[in-house]
Protein backbone atom coordinates (compact mmCIF):
# COMPACT_ATOMS: atom_id res chain seq x y z
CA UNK A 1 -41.64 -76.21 -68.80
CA UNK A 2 -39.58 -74.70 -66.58
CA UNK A 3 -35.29 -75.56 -66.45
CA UNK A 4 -33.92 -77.33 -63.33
CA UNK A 5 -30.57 -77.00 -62.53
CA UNK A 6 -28.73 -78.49 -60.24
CA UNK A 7 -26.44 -76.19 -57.62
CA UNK A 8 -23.39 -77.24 -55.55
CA UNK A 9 -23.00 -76.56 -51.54
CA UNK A 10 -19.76 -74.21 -52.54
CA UNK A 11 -22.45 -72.67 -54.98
CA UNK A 12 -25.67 -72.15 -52.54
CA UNK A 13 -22.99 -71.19 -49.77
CA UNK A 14 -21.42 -68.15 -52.38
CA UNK A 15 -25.10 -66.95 -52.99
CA UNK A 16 -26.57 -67.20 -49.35
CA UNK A 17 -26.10 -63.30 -48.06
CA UNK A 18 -24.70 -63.32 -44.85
CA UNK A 19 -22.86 -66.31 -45.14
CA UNK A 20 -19.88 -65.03 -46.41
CA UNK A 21 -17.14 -63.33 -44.30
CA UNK A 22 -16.53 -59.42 -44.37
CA UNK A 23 -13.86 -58.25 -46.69
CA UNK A 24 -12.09 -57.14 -42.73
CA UNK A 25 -12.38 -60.47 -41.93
CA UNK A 26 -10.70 -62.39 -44.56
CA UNK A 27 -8.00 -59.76 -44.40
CA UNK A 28 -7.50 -60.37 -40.39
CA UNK A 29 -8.05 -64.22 -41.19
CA UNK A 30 -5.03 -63.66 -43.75
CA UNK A 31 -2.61 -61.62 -41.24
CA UNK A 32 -3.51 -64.23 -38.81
CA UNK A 33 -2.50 -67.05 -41.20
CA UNK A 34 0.71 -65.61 -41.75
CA UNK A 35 1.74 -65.08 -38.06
CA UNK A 36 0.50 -68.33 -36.65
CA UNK A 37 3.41 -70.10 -38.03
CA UNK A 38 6.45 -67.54 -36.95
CA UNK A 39 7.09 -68.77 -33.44
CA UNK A 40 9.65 -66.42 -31.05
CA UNK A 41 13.02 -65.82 -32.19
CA UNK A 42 11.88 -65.65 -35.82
CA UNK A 43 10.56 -62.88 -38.05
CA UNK A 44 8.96 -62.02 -41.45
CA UNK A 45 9.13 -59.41 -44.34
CA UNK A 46 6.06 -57.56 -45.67
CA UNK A 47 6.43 -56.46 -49.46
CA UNK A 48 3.87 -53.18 -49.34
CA UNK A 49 1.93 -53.47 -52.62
CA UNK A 50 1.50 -50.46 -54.80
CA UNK A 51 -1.55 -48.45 -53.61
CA UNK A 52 -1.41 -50.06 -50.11
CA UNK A 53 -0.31 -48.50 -46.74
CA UNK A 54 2.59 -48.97 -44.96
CA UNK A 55 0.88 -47.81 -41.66
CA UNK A 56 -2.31 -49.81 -42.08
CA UNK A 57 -0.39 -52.96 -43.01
CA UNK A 58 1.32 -52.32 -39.43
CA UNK A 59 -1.53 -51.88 -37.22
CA UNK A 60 -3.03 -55.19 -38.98
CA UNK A 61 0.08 -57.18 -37.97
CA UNK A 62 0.02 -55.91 -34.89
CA UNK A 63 -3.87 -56.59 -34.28
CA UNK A 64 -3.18 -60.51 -35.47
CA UNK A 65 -0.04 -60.86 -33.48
CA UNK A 66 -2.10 -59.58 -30.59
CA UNK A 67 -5.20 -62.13 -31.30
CA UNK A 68 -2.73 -65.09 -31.10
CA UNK A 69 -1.01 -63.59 -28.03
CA UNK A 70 1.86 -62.48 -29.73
CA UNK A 71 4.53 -59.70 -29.12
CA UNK A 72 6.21 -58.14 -32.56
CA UNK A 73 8.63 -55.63 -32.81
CA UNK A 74 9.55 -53.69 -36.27
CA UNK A 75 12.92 -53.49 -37.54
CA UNK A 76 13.71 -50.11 -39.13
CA UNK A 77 13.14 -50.44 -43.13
CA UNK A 78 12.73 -48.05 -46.30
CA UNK A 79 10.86 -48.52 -48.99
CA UNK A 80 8.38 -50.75 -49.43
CA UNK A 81 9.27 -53.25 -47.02
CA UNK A 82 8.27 -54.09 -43.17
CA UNK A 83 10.49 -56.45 -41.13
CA UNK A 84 9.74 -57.77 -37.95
CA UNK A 85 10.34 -60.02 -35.23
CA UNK A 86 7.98 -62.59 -33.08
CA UNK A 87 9.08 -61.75 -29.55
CA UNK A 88 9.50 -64.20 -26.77
């Protein structure tokens, strides 16, 4: 006799191919996140992980500030750190 078992909608929706969002779209959905609550005047800091890239991490802020209509500018920084500012 064969053995049933039972499977969850979170479980059939993680093994459905296709599905699932891209790796770059959890990532912009992420960046995204973040900005949505920073309205003009205020500003955020960016800790750069070990083995990620300061550049990259950038050009993704900038890409999700530009999706929700946003203007950022980038205070100078060193190290591992990005500041910036939600323009009005």
């Amino acid at each position: 006799m064969p053995e049933f078992q039972k499977l969850s909608r979170e479980e059939i929706e993680a093994l459905t191919p296709g599905k699932k969002p891209s790796q770059r779209a959890r990532i912009r959905e992420e960046y995204q996140n973040f900005l949505r609550d920073i309205h003009p005047g205020e500003g955020g800091e960016v800790q750069v992980a070990e083995g990620e890239n300061r550049t990259t991490i950038r050009n993704r802020l900038k890409a999700a500030a530009k999706a929700l209509d946003k203007k950022i500018s980038f205070l100078r920084t060193r190290g591992d750190i990005l500041r910036f500012r939600v323009e009005a």
